[in-house]
PDB file of N, CA and C in Angstrom:
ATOM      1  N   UNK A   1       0.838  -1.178   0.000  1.00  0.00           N
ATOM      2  CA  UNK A   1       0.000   0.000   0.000  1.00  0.00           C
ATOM      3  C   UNK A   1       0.886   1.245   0.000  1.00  0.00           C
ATOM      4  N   UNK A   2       0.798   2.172  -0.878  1.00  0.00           N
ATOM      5  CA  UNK A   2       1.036   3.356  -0.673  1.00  0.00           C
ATOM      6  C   UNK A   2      -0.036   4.305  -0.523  1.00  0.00           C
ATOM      7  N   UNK A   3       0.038   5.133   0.479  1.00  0.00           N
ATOM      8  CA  UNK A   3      -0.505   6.189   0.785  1.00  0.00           C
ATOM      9  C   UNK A   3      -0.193   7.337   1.592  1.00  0.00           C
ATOM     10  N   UNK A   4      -0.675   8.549   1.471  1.00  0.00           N
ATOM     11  CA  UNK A   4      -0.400   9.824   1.870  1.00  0.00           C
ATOM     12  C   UNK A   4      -1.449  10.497   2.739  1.00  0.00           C
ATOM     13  N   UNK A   5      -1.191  11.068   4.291  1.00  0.00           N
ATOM     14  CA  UNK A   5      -2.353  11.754   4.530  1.00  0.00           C
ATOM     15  C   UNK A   5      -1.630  12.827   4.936  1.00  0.00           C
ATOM     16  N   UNK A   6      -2.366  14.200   4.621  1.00  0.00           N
ATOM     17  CA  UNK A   6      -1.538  15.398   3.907  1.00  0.00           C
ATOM     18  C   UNK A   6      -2.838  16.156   4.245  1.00  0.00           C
ATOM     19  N   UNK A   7      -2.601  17.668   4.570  1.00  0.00           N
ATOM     20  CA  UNK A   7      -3.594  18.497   4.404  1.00  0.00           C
ATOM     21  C   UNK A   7      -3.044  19.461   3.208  1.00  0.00           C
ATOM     22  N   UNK A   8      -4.200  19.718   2.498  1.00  0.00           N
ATOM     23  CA  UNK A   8      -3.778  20.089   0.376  1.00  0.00           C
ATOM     24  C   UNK A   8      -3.613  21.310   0.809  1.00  0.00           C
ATOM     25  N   UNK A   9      -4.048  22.435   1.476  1.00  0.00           N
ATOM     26  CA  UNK A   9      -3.059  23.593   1.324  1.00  0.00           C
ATOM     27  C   UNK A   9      -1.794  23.759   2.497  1.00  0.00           C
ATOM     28  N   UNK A  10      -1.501  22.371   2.854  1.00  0.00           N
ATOM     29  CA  UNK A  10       0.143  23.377   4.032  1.00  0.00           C
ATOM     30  C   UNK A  10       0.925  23.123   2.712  1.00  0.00           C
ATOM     31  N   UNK A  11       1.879  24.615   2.868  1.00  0.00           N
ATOM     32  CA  UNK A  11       2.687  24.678   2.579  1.00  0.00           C
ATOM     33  C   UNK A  11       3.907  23.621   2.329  1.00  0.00           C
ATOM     34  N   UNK A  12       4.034  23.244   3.481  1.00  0.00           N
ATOM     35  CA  UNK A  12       4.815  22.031   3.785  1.00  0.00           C
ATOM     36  C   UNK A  12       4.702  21.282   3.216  1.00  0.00           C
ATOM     37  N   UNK A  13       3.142  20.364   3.221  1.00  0.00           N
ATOM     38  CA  UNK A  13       3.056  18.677   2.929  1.00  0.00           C
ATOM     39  C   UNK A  13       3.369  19.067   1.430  1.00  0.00           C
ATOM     40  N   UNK A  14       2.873  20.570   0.162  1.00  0.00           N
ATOM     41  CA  UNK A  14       3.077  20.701  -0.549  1.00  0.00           C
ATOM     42  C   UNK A  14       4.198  20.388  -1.278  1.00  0.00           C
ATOM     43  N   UNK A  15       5.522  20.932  -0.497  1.00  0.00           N
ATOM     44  CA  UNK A  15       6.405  20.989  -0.917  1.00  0.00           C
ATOM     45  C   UNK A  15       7.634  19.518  -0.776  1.00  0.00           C
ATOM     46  N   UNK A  16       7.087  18.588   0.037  1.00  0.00           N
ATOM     47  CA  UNK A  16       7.424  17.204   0.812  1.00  0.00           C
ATOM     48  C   UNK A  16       6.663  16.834  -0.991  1.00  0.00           C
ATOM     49  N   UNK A  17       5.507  16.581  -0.695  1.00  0.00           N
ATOM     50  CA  UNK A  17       5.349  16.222  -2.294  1.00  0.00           C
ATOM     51  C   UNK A  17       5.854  16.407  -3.213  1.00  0.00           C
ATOM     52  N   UNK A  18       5.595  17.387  -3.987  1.00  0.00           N
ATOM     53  CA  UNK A  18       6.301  17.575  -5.095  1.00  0.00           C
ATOM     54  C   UNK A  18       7.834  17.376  -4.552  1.00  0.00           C
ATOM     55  N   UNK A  19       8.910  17.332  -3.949  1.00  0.00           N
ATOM     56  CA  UNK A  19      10.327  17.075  -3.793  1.00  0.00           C
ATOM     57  C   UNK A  19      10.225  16.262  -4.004  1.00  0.00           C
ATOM     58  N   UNK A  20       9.590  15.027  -3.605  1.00  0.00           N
ATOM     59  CA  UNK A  20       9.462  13.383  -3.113  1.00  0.00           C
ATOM     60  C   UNK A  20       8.933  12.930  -4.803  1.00  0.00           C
ATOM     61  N   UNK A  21       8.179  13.756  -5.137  1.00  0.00           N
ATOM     62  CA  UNK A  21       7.797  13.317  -6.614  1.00  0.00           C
ATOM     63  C   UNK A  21       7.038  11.938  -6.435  1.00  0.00           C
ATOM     64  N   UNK A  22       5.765  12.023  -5.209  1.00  0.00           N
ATOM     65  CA  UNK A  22       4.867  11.380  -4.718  1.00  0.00           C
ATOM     66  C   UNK A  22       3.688  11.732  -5.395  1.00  0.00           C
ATOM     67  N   UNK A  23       3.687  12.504  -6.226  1.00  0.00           N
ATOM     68  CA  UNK A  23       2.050  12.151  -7.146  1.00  0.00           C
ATOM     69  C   UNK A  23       2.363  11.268  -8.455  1.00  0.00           C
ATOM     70  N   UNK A  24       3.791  11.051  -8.653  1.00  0.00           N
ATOM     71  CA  UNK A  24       3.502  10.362  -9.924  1.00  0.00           C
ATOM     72  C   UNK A  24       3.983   9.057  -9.787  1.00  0.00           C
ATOM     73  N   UNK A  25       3.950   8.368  -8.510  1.00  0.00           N
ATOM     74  CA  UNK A  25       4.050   7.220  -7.961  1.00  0.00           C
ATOM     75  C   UNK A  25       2.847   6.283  -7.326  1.00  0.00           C
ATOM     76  N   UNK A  26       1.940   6.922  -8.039  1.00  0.00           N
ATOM     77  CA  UNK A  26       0.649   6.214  -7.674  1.00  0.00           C
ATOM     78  C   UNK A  26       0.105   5.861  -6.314  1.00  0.00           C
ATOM     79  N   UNK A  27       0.654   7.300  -5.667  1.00  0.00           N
ATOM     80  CA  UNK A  27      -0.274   7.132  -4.077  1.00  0.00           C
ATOM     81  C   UNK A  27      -1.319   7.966  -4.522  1.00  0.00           C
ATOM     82  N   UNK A  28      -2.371   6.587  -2.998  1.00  0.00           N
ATOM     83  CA  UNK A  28      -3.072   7.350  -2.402  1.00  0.00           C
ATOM     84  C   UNK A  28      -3.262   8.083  -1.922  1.00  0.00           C
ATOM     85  N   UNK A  29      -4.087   9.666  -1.931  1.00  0.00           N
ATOM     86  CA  UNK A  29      -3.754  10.885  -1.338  1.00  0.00           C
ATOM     87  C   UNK A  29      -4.730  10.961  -0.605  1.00  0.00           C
ATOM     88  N   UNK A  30      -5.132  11.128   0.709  1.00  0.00           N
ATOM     89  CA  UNK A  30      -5.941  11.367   1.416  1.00  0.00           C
ATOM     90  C   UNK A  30      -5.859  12.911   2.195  1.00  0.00           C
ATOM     91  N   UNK A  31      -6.495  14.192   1.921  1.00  0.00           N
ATOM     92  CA  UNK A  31      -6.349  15.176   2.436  1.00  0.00           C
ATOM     93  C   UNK A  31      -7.422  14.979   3.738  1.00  0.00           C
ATOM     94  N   UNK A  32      -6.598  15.190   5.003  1.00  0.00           N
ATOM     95  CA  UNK A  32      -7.197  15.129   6.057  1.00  0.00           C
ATOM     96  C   UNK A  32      -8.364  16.115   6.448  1.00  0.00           C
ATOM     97  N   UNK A  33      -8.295  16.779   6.035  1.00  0.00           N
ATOM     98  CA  UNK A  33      -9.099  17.926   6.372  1.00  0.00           C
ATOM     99  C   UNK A  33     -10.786  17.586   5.415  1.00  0.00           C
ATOM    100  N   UNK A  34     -10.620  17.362   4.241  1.00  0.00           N
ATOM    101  CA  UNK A  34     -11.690  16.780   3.614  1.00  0.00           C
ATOM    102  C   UNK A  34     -12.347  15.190   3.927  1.00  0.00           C
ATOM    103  N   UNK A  35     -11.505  14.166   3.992  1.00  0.00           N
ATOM    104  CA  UNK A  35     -11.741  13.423   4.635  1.00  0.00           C
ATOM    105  C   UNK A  35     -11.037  12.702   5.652  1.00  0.00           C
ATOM    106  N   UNK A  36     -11.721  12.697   6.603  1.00  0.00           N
ATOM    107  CA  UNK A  36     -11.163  12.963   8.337  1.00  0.00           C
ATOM    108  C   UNK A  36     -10.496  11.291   8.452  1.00  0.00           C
ATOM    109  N   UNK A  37      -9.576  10.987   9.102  1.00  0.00           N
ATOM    110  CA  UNK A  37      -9.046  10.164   9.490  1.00  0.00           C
ATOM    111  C   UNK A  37     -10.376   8.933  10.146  1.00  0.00           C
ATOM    112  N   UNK A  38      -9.896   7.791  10.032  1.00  0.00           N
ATOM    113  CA  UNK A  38     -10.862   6.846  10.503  1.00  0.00           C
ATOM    114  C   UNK A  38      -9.886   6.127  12.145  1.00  0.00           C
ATOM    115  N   UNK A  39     -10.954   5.776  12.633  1.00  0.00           N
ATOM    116  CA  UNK A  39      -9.954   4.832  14.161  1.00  0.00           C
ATOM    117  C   UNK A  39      -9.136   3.965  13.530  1.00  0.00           C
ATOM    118  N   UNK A  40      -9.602   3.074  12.390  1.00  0.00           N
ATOM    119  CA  UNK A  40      -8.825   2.186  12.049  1.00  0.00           C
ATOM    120  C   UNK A  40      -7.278   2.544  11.308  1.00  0.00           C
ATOM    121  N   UNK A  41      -7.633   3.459  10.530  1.00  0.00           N
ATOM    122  CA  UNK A  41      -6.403   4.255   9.848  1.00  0.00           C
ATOM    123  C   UNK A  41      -5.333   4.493  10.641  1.00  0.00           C
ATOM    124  N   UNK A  42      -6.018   5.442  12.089  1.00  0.00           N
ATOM    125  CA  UNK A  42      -5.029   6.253  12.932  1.00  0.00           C
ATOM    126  C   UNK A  42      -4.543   5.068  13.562  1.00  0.00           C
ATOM    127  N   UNK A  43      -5.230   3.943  14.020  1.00  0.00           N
ATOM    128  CA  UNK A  43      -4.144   2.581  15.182  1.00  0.00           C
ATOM    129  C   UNK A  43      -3.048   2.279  13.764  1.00  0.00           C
ATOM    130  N   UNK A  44      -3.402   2.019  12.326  1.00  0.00           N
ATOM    131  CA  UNK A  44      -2.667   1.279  11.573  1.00  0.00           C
ATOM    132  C   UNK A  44      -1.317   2.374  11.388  1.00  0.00           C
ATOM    133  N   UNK A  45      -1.399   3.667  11.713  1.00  0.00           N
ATOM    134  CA  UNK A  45       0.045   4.677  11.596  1.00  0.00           C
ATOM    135  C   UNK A  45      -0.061   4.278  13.045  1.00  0.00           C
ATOM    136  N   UNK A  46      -0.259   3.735  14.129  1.00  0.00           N
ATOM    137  CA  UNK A  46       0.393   3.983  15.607  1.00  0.00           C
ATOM    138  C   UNK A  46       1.198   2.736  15.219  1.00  0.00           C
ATOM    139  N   UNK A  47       0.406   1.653  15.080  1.00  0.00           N
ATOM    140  CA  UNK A  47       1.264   0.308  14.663  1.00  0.00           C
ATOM    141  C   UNK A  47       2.483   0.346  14.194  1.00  0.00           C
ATOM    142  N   UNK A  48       2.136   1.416  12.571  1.00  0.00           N
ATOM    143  CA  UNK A  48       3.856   1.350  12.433  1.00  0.00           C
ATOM    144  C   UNK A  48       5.002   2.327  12.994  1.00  0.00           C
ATOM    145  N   UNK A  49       4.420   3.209  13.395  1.00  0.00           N
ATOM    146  CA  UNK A  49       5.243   4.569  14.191  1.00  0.00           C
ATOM    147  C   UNK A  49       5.687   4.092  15.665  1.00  0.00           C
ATOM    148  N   UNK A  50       4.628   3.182  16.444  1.00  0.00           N
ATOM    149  CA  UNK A  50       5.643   2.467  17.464  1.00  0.00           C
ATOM    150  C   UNK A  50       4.492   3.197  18.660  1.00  0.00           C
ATOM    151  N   UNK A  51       3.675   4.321  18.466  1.00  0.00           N
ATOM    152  CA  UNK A  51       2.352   5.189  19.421  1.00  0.00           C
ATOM    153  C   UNK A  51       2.434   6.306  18.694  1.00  0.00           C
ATOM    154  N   UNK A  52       0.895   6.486  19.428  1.00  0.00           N
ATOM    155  CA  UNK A  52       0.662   7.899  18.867  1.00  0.00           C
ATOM    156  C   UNK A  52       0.881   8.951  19.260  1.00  0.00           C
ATOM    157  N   UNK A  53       2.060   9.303  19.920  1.00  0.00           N
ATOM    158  CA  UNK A  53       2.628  10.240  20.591  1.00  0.00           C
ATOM    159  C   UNK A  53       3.881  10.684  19.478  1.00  0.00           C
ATOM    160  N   UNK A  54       4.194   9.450  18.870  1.00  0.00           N
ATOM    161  CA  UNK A  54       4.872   9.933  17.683  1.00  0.00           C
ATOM    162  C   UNK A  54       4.183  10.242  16.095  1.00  0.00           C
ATOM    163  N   UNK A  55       3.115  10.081  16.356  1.00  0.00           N
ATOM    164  CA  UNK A  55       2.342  10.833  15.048  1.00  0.00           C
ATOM    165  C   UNK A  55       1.765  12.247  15.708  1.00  0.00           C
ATOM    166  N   UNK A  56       1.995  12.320  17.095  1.00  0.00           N
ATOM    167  CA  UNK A  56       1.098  13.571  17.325  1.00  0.00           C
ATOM    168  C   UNK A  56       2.408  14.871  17.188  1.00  0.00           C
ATOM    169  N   UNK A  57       1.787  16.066  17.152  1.00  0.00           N
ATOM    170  CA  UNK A  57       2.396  17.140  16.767  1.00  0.00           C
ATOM    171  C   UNK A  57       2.180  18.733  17.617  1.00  0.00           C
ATOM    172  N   UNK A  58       3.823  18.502  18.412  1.00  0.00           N
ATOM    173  CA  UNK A  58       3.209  19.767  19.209  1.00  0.00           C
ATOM    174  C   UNK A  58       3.564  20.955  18.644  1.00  0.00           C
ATOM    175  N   UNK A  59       3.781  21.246  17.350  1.00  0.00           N
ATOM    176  CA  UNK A  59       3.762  22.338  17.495  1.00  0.00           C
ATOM    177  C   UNK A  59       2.307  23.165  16.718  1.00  0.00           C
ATOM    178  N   UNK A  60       1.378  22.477  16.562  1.00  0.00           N
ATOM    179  CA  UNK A  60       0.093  22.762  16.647  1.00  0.00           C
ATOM    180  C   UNK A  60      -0.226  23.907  17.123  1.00  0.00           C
ATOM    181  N   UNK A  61      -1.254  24.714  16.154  1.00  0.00           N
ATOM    182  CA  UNK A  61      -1.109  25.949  17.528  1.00  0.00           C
ATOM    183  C   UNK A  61      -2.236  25.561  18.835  1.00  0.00           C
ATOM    184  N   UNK A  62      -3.516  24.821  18.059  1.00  0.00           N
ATOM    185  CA  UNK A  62      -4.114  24.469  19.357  1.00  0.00           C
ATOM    186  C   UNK A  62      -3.828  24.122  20.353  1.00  0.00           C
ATOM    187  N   UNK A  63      -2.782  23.276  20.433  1.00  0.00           N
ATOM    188  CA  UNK A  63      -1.526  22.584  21.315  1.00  0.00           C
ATOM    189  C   UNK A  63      -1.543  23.816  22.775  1.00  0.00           C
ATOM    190  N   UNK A  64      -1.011  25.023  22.332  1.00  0.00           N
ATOM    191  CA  UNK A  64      -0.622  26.023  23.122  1.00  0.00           C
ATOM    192  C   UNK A  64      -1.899  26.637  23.553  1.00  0.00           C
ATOM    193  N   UNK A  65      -3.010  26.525  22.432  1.00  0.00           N
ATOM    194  CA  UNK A  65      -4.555  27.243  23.235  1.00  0.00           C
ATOM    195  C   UNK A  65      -5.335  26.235  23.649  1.00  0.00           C
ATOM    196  N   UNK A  66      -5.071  25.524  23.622  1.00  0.00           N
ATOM    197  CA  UNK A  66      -5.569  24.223  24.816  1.00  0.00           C
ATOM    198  C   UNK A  66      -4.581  24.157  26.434  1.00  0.00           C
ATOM    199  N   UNK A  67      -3.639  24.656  26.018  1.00  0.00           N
ATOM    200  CA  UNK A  67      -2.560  24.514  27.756  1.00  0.00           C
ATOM    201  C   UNK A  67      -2.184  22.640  27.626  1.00  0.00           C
ATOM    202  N   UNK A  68      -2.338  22.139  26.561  1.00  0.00           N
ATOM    203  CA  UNK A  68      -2.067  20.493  26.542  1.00  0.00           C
ATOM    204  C   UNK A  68      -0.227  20.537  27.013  1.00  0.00           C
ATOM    205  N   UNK A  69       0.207  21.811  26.925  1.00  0.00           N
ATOM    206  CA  UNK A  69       1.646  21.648  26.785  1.00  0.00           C
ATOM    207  C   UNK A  69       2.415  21.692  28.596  1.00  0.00           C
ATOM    208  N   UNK A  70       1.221  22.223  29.462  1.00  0.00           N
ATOM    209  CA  UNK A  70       0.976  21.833  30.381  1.00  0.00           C
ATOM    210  C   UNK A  70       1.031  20.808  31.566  1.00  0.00           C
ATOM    211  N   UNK A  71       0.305  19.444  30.586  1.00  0.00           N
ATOM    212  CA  UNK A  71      -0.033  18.457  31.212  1.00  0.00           C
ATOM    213  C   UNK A  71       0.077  16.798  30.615  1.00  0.00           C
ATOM    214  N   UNK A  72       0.031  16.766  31.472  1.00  0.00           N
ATOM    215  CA  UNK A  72       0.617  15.476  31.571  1.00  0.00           C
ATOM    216  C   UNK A  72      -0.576  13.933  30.065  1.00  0.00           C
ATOM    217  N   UNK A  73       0.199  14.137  28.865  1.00  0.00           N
ATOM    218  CA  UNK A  73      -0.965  13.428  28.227  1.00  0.00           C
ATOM    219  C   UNK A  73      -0.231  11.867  28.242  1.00  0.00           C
ATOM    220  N   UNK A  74      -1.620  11.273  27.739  1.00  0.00           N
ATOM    221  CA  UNK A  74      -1.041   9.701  27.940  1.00  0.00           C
ATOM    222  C   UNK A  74      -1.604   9.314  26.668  1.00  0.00           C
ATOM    223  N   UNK A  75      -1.339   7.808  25.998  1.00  0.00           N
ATOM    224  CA  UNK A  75      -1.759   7.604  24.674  1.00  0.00           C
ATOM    225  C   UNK A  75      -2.869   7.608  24.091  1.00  0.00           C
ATOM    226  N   UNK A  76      -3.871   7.481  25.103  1.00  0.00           N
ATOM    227  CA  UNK A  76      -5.011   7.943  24.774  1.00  0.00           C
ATOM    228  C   UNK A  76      -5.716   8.950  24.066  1.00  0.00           C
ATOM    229  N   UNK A  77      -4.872   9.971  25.446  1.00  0.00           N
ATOM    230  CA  UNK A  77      -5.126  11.577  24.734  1.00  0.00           C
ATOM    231  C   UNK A  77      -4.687  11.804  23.543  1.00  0.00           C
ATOM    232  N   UNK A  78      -3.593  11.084  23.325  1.00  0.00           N
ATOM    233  CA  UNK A  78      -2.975  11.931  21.815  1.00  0.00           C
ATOM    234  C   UNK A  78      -4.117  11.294  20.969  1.00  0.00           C
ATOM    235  N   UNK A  79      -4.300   9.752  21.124  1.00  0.00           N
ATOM    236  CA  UNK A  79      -5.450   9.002  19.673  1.00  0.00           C
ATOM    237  C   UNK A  79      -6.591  10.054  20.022  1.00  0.00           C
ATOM    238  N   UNK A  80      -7.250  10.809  21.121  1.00  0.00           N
ATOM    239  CA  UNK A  80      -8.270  11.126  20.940  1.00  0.00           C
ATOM    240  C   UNK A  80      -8.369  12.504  20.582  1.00  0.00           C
ATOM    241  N   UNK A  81      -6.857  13.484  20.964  1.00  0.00           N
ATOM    242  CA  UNK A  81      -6.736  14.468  19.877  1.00  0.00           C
ATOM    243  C   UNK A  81      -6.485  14.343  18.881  1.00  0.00           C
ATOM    244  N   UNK A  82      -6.060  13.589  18.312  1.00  0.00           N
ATOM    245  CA  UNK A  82      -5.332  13.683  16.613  1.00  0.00           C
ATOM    246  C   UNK A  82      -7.252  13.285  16.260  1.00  0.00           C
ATOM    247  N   UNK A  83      -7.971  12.076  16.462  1.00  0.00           N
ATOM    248  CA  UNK A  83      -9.248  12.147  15.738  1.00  0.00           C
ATOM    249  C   UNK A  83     -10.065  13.137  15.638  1.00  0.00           C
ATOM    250  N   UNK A  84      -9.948  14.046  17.043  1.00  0.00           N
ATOM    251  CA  UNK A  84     -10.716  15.099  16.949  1.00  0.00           C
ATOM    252  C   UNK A  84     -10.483  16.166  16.514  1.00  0.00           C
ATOM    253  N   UNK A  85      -8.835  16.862  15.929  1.00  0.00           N
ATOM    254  CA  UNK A  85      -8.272  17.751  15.546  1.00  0.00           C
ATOM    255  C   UNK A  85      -7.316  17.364  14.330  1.00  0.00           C
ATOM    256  N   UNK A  86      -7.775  17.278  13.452  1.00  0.00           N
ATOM    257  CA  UNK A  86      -6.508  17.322  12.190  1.00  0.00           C
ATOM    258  C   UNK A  86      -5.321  17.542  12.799  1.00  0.00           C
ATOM    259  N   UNK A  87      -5.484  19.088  13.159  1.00  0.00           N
ATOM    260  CA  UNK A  87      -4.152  20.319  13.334  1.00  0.00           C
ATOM    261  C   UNK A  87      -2.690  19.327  14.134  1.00  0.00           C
ATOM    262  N   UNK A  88      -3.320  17.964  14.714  1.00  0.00           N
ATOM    263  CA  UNK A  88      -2.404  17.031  15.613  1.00  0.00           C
ATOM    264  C   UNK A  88      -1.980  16.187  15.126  1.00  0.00           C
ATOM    265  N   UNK A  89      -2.370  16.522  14.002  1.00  0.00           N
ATOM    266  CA  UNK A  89      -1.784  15.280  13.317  1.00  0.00           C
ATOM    267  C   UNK A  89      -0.331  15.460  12.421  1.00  0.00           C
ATOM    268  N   UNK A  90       1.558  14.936  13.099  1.00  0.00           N
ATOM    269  CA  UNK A  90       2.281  15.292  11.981  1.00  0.00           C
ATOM    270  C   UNK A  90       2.169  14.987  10.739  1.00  0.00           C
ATOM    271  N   UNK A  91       2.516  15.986   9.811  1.00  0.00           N
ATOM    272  CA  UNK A  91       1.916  16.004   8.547  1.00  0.00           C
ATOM    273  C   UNK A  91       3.911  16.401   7.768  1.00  0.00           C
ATOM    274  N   UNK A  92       3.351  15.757   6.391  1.00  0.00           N
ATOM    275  CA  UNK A  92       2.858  14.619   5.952  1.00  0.00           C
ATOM    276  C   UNK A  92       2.948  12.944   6.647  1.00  0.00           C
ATOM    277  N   UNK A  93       2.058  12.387   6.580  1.00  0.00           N
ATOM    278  CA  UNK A  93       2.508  10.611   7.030  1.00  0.00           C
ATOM    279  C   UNK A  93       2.237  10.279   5.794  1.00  0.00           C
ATOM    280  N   UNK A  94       3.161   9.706   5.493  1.00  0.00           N
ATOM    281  CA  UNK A  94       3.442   8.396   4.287  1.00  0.00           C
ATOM    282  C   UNK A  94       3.371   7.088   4.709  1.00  0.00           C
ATOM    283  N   UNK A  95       2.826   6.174   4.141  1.00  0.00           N
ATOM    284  CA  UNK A  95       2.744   4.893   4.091  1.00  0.00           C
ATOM    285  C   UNK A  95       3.219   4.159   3.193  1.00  0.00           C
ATOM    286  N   UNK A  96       4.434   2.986   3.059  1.00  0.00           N
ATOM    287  CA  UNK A  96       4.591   2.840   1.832  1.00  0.00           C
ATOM    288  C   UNK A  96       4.734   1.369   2.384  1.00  0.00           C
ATOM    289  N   UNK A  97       4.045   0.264   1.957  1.00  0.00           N
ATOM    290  CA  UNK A  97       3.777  -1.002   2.696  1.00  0.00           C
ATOM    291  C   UNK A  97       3.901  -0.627   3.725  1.00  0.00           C
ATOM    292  N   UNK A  98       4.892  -1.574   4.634  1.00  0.00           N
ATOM    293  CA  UNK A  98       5.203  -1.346   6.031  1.00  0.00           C
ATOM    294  C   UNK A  98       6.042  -0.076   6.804  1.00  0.00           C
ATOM    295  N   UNK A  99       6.305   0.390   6.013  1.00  0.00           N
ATOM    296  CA  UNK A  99       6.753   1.556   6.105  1.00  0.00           C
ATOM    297  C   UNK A  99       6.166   2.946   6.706  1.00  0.00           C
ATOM    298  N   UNK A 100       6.501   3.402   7.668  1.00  0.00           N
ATOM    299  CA  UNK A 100       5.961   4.735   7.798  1.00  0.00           C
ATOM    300  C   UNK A 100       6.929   6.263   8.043  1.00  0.00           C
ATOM    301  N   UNK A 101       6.385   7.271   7.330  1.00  0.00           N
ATOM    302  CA  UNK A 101       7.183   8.244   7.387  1.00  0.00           C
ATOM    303  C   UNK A 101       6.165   9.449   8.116  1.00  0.00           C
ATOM    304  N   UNK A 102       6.963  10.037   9.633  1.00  0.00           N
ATOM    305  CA  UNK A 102       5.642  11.047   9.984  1.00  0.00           C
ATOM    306  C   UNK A 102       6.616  12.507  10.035  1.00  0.00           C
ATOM    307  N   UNK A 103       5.724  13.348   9.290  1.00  0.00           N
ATOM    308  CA  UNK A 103       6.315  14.950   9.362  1.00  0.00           C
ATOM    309  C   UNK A 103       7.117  15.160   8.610  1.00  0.00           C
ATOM    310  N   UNK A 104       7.783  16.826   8.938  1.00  0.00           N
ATOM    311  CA  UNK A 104       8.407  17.030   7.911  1.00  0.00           C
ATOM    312  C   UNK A 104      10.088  17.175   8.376  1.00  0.00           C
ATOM    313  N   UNK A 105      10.685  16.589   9.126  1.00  0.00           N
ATOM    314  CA  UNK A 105      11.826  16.702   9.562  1.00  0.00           C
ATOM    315  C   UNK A 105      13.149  16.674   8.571  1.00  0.00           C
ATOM    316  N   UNK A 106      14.028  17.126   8.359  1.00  0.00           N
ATOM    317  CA  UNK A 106      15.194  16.690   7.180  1.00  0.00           C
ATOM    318  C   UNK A 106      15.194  15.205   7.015  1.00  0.00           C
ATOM    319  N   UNK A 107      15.738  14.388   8.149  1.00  0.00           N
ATOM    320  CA  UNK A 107      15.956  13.381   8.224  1.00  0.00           C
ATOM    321  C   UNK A 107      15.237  12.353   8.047  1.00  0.00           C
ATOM    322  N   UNK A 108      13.928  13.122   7.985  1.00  0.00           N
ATOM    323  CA  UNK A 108      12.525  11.872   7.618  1.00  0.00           C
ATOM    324  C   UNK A 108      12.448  11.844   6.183  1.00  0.00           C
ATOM    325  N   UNK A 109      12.222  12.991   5.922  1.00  0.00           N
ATOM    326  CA  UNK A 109      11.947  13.467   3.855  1.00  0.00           C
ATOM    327  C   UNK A 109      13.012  12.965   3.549  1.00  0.00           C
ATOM    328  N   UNK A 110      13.990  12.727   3.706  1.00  0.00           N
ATOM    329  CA  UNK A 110      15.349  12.398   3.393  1.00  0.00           C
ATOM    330  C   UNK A 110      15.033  10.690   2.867  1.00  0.00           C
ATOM    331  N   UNK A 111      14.933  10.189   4.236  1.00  0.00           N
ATOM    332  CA  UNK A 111      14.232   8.671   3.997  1.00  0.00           C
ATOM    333  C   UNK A 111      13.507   8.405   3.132  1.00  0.00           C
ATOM    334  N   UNK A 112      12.480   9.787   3.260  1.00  0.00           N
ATOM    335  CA  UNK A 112      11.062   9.151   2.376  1.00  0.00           C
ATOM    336  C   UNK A 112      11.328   9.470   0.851  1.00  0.00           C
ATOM    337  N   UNK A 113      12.525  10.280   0.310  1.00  0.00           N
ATOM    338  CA  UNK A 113      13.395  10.464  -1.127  1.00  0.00           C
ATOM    339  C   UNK A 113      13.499   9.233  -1.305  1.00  0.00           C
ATOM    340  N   UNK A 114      14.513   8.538   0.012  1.00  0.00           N
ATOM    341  CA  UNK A 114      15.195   6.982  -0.492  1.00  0.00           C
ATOM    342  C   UNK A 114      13.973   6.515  -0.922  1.00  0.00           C
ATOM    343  N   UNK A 115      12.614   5.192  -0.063  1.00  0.00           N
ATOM    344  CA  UNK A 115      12.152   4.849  -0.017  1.00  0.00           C
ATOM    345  C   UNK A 115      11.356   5.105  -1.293  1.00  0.00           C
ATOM    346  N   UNK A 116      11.055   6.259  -2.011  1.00  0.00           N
ATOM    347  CA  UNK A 116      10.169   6.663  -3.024  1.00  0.00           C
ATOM    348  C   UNK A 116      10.519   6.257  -4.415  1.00  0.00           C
ATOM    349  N   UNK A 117      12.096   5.931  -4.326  1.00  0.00           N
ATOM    350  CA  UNK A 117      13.191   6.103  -5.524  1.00  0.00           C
ATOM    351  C   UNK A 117      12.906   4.562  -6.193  1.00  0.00           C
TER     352      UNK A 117
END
């Protein structure tokens, strides 16, 4: 399986795409924001990311207008913010079989160049 869940106007996932030259590799593109993540989707990126504390994303701005940065969250909280808030979700996640790539870090896009090639 390849697939992408990406929100279509960040800047970012934009530019992770087109670098990666991930539309003409026949993923699936799923823009989060149009259609919302499912429970099953979000456990199958915790599965391969290891929890969802590593798909979640603090630098969110809700993050800071919630006070979450505060307190003390546990894995729960993150699966039940990321379903209820896009904005928590690191972006881009790639899926490529077993493979998962979350955000936009050098060292991740970097991977997800290799992996794409």
């Amino acid at each position: 399986m390849k697939k992408i869940y990406h929100l279509a106007h960040c800047t970012t996932c934009q530019a992770i795409i087109k670098d990666t030259g991930i539309t003409n590799k026949n993923f699936a593109m799923q823009d989060i924001r149009t259609e919302r993540i499912t429970p099953a989707q979000l456990e199958e990126m915790k599965n391969l990311a290891g929890s969802y504390e590593a798909l979640f994303s603090r630098r969110a701005l809700k993050y800071k207008e919630m006070g979450l940065k505060d307190k003390q969250l546990k894995e729960e909280d993150y699966k039940k913010l990321i379903l209820e808030e896009d904005t928590f979700l690191k972006r881009p996640v790639v899926i490529i079989n077993k493979q998962i790539f979350v955000g936009s870090e050098k060292k991740n896009v970097a991977a997800l160049k290799e992996a794409v090639k």
